[in-house]
Protein backbone atom coordinates (compact mmCIF):
# COMPACT_ATOMS: atom_id res chain seq x y z
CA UNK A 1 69.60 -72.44 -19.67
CA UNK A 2 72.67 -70.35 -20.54
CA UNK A 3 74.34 -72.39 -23.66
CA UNK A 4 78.20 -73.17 -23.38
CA UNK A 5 79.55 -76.66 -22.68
CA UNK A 6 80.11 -77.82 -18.86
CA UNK A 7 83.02 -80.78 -18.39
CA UNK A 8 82.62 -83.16 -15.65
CA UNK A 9 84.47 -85.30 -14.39
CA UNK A 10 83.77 -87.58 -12.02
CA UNK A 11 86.01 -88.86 -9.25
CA UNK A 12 87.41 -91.24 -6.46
CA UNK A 13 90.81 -91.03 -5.16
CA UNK A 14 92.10 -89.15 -8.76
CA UNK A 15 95.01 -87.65 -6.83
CA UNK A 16 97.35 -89.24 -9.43
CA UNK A 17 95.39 -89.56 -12.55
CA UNK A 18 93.37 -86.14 -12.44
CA UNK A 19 96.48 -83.80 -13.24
CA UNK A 20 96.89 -85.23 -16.57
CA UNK A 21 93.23 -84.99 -17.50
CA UNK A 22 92.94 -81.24 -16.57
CA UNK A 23 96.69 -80.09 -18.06
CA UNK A 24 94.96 -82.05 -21.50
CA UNK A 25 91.54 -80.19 -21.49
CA UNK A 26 94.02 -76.81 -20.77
CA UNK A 27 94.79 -77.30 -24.35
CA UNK A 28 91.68 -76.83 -26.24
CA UNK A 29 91.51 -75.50 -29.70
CA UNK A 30 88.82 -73.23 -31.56
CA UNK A 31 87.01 -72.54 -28.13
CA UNK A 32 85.91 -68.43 -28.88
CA UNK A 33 83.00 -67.28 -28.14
CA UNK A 34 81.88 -70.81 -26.57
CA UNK A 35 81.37 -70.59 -22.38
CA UNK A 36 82.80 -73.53 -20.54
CA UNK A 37 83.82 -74.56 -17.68
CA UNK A 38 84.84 -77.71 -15.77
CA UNK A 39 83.35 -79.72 -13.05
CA UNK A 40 85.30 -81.82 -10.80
CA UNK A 41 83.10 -83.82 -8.73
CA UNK A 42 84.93 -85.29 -5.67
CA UNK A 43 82.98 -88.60 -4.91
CA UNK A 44 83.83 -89.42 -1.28
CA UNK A 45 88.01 -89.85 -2.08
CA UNK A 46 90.12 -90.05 0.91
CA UNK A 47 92.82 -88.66 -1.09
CA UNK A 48 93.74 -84.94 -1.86
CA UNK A 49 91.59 -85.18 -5.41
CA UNK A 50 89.97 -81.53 -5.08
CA UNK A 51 93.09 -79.74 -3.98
CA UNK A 52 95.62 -81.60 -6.71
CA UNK A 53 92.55 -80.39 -9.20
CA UNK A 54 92.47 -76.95 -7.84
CA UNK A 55 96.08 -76.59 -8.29
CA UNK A 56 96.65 -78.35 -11.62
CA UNK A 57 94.14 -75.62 -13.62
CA UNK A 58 96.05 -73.31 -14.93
CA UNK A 59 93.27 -71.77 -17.20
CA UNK A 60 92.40 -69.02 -15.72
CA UNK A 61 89.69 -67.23 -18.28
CA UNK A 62 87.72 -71.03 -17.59
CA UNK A 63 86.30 -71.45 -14.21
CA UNK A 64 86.99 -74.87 -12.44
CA UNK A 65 84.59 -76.07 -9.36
CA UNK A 66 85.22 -78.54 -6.70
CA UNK A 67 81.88 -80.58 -5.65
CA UNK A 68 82.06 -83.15 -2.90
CA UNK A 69 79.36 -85.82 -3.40
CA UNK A 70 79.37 -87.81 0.01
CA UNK A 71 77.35 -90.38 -1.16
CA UNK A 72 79.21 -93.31 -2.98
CA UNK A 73 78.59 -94.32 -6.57
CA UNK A 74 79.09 -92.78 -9.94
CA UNK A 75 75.33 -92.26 -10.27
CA UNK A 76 74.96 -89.89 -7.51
CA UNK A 77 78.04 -88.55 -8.90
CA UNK A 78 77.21 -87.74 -12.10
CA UNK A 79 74.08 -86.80 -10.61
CA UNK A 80 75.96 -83.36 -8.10
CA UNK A 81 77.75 -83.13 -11.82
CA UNK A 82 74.39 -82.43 -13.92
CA UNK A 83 73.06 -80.26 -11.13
CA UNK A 84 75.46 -78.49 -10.37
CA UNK A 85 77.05 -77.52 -14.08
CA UNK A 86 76.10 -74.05 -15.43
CA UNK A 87 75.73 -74.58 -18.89
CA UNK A 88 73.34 -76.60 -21.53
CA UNK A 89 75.54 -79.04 -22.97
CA UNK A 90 77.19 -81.30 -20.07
CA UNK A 91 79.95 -83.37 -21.12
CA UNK A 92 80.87 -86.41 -18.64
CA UNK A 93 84.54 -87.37 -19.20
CA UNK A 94 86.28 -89.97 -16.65
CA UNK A 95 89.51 -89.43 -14.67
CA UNK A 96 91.08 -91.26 -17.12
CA UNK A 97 90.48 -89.51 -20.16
CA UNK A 98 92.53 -87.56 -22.30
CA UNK A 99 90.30 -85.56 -24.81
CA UNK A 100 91.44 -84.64 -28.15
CA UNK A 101 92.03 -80.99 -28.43
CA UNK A 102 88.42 -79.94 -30.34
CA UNK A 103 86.28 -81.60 -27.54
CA UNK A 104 84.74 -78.55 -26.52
CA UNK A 105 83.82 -76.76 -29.82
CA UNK A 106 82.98 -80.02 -31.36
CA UNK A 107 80.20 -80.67 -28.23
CA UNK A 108 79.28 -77.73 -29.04
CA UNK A 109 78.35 -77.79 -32.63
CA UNK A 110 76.70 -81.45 -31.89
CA UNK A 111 74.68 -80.71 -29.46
CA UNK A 112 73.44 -77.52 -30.88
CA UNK A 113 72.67 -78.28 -34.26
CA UNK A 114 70.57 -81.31 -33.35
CA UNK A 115 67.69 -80.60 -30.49
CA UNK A 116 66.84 -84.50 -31.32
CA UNK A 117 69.47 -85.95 -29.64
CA UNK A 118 69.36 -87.16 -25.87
CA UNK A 119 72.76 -88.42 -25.53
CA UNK A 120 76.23 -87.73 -27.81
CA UNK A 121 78.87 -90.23 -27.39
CA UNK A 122 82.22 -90.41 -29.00
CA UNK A 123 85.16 -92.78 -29.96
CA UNK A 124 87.90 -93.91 -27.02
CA UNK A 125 91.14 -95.39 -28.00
CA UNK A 126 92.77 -97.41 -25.09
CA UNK A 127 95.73 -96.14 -24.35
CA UNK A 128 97.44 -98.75 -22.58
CA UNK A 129 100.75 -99.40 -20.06
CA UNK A 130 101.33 -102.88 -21.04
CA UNK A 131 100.50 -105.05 -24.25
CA UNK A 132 96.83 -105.00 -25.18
CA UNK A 133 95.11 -109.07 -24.66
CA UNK A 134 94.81 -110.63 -27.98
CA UNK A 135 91.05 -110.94 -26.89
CA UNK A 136 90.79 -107.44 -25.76
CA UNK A 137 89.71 -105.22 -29.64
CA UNK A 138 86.70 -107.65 -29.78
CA UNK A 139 85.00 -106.76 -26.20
CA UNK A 140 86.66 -103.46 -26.17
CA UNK A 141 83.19 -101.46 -25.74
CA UNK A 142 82.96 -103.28 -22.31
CA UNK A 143 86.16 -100.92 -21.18
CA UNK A 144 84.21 -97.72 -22.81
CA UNK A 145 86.71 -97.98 -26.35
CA UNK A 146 86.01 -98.55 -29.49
CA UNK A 147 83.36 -98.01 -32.20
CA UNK A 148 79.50 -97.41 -31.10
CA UNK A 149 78.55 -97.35 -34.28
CA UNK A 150 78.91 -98.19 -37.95
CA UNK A 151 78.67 -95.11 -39.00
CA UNK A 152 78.19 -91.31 -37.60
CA UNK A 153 74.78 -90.27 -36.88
CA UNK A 154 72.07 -91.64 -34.82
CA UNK A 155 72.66 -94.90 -33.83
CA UNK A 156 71.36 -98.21 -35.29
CA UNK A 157 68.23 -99.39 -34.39
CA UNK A 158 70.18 -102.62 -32.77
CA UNK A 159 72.04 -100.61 -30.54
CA UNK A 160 70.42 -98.12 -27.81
CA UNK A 161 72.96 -97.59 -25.56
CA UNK A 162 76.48 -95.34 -25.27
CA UNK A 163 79.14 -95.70 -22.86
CA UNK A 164 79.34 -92.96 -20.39
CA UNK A 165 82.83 -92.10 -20.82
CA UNK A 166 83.35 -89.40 -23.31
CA UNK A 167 79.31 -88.67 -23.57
CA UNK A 168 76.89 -85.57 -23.63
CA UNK A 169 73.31 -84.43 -22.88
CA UNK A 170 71.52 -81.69 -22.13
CA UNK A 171 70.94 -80.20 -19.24
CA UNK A 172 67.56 -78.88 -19.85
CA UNK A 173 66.42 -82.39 -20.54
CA UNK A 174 67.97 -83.62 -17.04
CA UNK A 175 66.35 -81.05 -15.51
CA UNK A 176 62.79 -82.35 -17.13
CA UNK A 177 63.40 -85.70 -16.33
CA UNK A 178 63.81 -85.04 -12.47
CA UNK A 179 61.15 -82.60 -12.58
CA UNK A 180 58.91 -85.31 -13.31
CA UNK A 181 60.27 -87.68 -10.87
CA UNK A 182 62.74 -89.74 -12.74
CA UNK A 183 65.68 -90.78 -10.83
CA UNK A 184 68.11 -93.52 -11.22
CA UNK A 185 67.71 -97.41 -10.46
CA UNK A 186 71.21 -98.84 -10.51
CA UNK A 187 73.83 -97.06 -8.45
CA UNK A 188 76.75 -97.01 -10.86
CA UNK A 189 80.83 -98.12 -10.03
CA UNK A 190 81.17 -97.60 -6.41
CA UNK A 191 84.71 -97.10 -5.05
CA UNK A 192 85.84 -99.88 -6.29
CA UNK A 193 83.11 -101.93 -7.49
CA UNK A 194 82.36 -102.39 -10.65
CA UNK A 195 78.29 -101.95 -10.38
CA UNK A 196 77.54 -100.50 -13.66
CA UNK A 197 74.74 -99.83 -15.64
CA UNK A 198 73.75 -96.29 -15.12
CA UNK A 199 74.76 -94.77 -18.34
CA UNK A 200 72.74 -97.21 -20.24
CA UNK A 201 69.70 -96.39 -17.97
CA UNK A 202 69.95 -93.10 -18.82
CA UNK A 203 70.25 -93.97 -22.52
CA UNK A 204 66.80 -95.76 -22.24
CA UNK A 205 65.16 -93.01 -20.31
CA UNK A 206 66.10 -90.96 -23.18
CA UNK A 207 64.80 -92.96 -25.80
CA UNK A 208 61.48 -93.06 -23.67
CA UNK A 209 61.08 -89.61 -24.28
CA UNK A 210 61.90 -89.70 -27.74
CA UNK A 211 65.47 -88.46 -27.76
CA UNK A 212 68.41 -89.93 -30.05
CA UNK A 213 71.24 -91.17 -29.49
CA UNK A 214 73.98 -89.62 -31.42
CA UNK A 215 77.93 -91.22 -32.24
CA UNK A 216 80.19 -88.90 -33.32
CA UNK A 217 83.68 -90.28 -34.06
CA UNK A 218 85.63 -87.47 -34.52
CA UNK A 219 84.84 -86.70 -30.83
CA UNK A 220 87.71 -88.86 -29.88
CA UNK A 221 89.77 -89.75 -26.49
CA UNK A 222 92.16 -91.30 -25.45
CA UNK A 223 91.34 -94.10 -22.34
CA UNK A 224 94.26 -95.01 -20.34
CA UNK A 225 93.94 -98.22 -19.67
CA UNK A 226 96.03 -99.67 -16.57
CA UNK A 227 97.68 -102.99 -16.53
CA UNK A 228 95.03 -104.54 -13.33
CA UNK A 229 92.49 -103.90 -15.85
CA UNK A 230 94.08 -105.53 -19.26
CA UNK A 231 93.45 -109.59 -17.40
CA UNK A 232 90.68 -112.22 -18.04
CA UNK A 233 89.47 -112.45 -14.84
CA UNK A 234 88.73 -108.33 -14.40
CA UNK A 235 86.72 -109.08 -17.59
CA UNK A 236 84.88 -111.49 -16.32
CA UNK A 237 83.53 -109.73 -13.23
CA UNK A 238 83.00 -106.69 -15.48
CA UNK A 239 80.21 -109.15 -17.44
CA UNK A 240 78.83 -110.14 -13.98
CA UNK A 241 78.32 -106.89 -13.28
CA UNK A 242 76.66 -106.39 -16.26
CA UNK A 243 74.12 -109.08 -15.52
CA UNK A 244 73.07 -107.66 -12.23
CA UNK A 245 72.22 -104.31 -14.16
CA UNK A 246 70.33 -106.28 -16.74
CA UNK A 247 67.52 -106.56 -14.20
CA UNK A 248 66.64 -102.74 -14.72
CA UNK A 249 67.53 -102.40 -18.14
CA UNK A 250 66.03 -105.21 -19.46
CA UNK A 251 62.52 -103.38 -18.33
CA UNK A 252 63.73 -100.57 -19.55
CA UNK A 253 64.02 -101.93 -22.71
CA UNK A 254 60.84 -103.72 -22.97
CA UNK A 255 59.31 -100.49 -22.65
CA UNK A 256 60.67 -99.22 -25.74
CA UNK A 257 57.91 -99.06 -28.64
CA UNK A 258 60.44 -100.90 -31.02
CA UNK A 259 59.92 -104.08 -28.33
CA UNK A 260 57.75 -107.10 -29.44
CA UNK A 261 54.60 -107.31 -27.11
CA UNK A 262 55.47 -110.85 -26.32
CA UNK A 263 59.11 -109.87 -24.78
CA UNK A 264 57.23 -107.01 -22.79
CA UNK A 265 55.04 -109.80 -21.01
CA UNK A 266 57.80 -112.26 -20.71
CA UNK A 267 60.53 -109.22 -19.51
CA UNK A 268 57.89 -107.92 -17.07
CA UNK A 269 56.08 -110.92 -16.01
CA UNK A 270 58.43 -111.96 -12.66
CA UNK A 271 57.96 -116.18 -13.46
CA UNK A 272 57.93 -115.81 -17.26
CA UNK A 273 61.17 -114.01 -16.98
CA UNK A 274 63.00 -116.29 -14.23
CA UNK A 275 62.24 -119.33 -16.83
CA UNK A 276 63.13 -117.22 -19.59
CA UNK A 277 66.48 -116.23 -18.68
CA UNK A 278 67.07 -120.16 -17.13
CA UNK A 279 66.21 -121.59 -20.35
CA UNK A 280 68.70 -119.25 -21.82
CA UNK A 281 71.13 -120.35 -19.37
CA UNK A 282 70.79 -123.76 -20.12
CA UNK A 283 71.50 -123.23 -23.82
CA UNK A 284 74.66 -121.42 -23.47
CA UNK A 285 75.38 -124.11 -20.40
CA UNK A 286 77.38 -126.74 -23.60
CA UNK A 287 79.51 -124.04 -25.28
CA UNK A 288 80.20 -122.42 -21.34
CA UNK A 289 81.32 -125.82 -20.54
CA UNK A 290 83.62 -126.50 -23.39
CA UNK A 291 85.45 -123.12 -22.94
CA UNK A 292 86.46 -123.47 -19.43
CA UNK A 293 87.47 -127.14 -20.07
CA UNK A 294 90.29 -125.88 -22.76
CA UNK A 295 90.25 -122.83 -20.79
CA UNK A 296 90.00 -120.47 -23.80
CA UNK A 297 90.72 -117.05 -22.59
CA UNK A 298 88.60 -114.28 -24.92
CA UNK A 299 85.61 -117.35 -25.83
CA UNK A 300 82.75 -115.08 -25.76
CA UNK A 301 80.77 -117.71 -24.60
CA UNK A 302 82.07 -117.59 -20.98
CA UNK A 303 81.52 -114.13 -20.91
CA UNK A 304 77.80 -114.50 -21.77
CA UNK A 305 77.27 -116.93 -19.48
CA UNK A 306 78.89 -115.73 -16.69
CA UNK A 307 76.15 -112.17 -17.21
CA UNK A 308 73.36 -114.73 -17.59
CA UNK A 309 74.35 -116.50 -14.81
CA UNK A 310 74.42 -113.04 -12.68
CA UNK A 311 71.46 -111.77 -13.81
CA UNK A 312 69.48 -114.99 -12.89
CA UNK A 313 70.58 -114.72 -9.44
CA UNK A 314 70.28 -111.22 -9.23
CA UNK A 315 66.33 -111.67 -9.98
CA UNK A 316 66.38 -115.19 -7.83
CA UNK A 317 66.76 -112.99 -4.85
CA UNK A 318 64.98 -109.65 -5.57
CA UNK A 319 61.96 -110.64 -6.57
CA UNK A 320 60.02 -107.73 -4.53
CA UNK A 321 62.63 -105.31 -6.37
CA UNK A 322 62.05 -106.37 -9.80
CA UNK A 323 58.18 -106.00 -9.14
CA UNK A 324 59.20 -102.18 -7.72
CA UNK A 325 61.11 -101.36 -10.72
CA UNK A 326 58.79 -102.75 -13.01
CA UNK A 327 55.64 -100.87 -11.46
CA UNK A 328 58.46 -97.84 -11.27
CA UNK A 329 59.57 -97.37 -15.00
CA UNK A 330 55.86 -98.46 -16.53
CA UNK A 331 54.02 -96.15 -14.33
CA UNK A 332 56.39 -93.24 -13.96
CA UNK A 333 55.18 -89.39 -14.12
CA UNK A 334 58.55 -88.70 -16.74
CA UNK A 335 57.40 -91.44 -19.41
CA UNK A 336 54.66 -88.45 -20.20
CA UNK A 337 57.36 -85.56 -21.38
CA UNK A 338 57.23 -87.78 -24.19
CA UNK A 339 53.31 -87.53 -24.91
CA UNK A 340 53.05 -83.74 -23.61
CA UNK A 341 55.81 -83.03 -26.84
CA UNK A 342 53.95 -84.81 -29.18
CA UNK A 343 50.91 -82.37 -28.22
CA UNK A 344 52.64 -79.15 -29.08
């Protein structure tokens, strides 16, 4: 795979945020002798995303390319994005980013200098229309801002996931995983939907191989950050969402060597888990409870709950799914790229 540094970005009905993204990557600093490019994907808009996009790049030494992905969901969107960038290094930013003006060269060195890490992610500041909440800096990872990370480096052992907004990975190692089958469980944000999940799959797919995971601060964006998102309520279905995707990466992460055998048998184990996560439920029930009663806006506890709750019924009423996916990630012909490196 030819190296250089391929920029995706992923959208649905970007008409009116897209212009700003691409006159901000225009900009880039310390980019010779690096080969980029960028890679709009066009994921089923009804708007006039590809030809605004076409018309905004005014770089003309950098090649842009318009991909229509007909199929909803940012999964099968980032998926036409990894197959269909030219370069080794694949950086996924979202409609809404503004990168700072190093992105590419700073990719670059990352993902060069370190053939250990699966996935790079950097630091988004929210930059916002209206007043941030007064809850919003401490669940701020849950709108793709903030810290990853303690420190720079490979992530803490605590932590094995990266927001997709502002991340990397190779393309050589995308191209191994499908090779050998893999292919994504959870769908992603559709249209307007807020599914999620996918980047965090991927995370864990990476791990399973034995790739790192990488945060790198200086590789910083700005997230704009519209008022309809800044509100309690879009919070809370952003956590329910997140409990629906726990199904998938909850296996995912019971898979992981780091994993206690007794959580792999409860995680995998369909009636083990359903009590599991109910008797968790029932815990956080009291504290759930007290915060809606006084209606405490940013009580953590809601949000928990409210993922639990999500999560339960999500399993409740895919039970022949969650034996699937289960059977799926244990089984699956990519889980041996990890063994075949350890033979060389």
């Amino acid at each position: 795979m030819k190296e250089g540094v391929s920029i995706v970005i992923c959208c649905y009905n970007s008409e009116k945020r897209i212009p700003a993204v691409l006159e901000n990557l225009s900009i880039q600093q310390n980019t010779t002798g690096i080969l980029w490019e960028v890679v709009v994907i066009d994921n089923a808009s009804t708007d006039n995303t590809a030809e605004t996009a076409l018309n905004c790049w005014k770089l003309k030494e950098v090649p842009i390319h318009i991909v229509y992905e007909s199929k909803p969901g940012l999964s099968n969107a980032r998926i036409a994005g990894l197959n269909a960038a030219n370069y080794e290094y694949i950086s996924f930013i979202d409609d809404d980013n503004l990168v700072c003006e190093n992105w590419i060269s700073l990719t670059y060195k990352i993902m060069s200098s370190h053939n250990d890490i699966g996935i790079c992610g950097g630091l988004g500041h929210p930059l916002s229309e209206t007043e941030l909440p007064i809850w919003f800096e401490k669940f701020q990872n849950a709108f793709a801002v903030g810290p990853q990370n303690k420190q720079i480096g490979y992530l803490a052992s605590n932590r094995n996931y990266l927001y997709g907004a502002g991340c990397a990975i190779r393309k050589s190692t995308w191209n191994e995983l499908t090779c050998n089958g893999f292919s994504f469980q959870l769908l992603g944000r559709t249209g307007v939907s807020l599914s999620s999940g996918e980047d965090m799959e991927l995370a864990l797919a990476m791990q399973l191989i034995g790739y790192k995971l990488w945060y790198e601060p200086s590789l910083h964006f700005k997230h704009i950050m519209p008022k309809s998102r800044l509100n309690w309520k879009y919070l809370i279905n952003l956590y329910k969402a997140f409990g629906k995707a726990s199904l998938v990466t909850e296996i995912y992460t019971s898979e992981l060597a780091s994993t206690k055998p007794a959580k792999r048998i409860i995680y995998q184990n369909y009636l083990l888990n359903i009590f599991y996560t109910l008797y968790t439920l029932v815990k956080m029930f009291p504290p759930f409870l007290y915060g809606i009663l006084i209606k405490k806006e940013g009580d953590k506890h809601i949000l928990h709950f409210y993922r639990m709750h999500y999560l339960l019924k999500t399993k409740l009423t895919n039970r022949k799914y969650f034996y699937r996916v289960v059977a799926e990630i244990k089984n699956a012909q990519w889980r041996n790229i990890n063994k075949s490196k350890k033979k060389i």
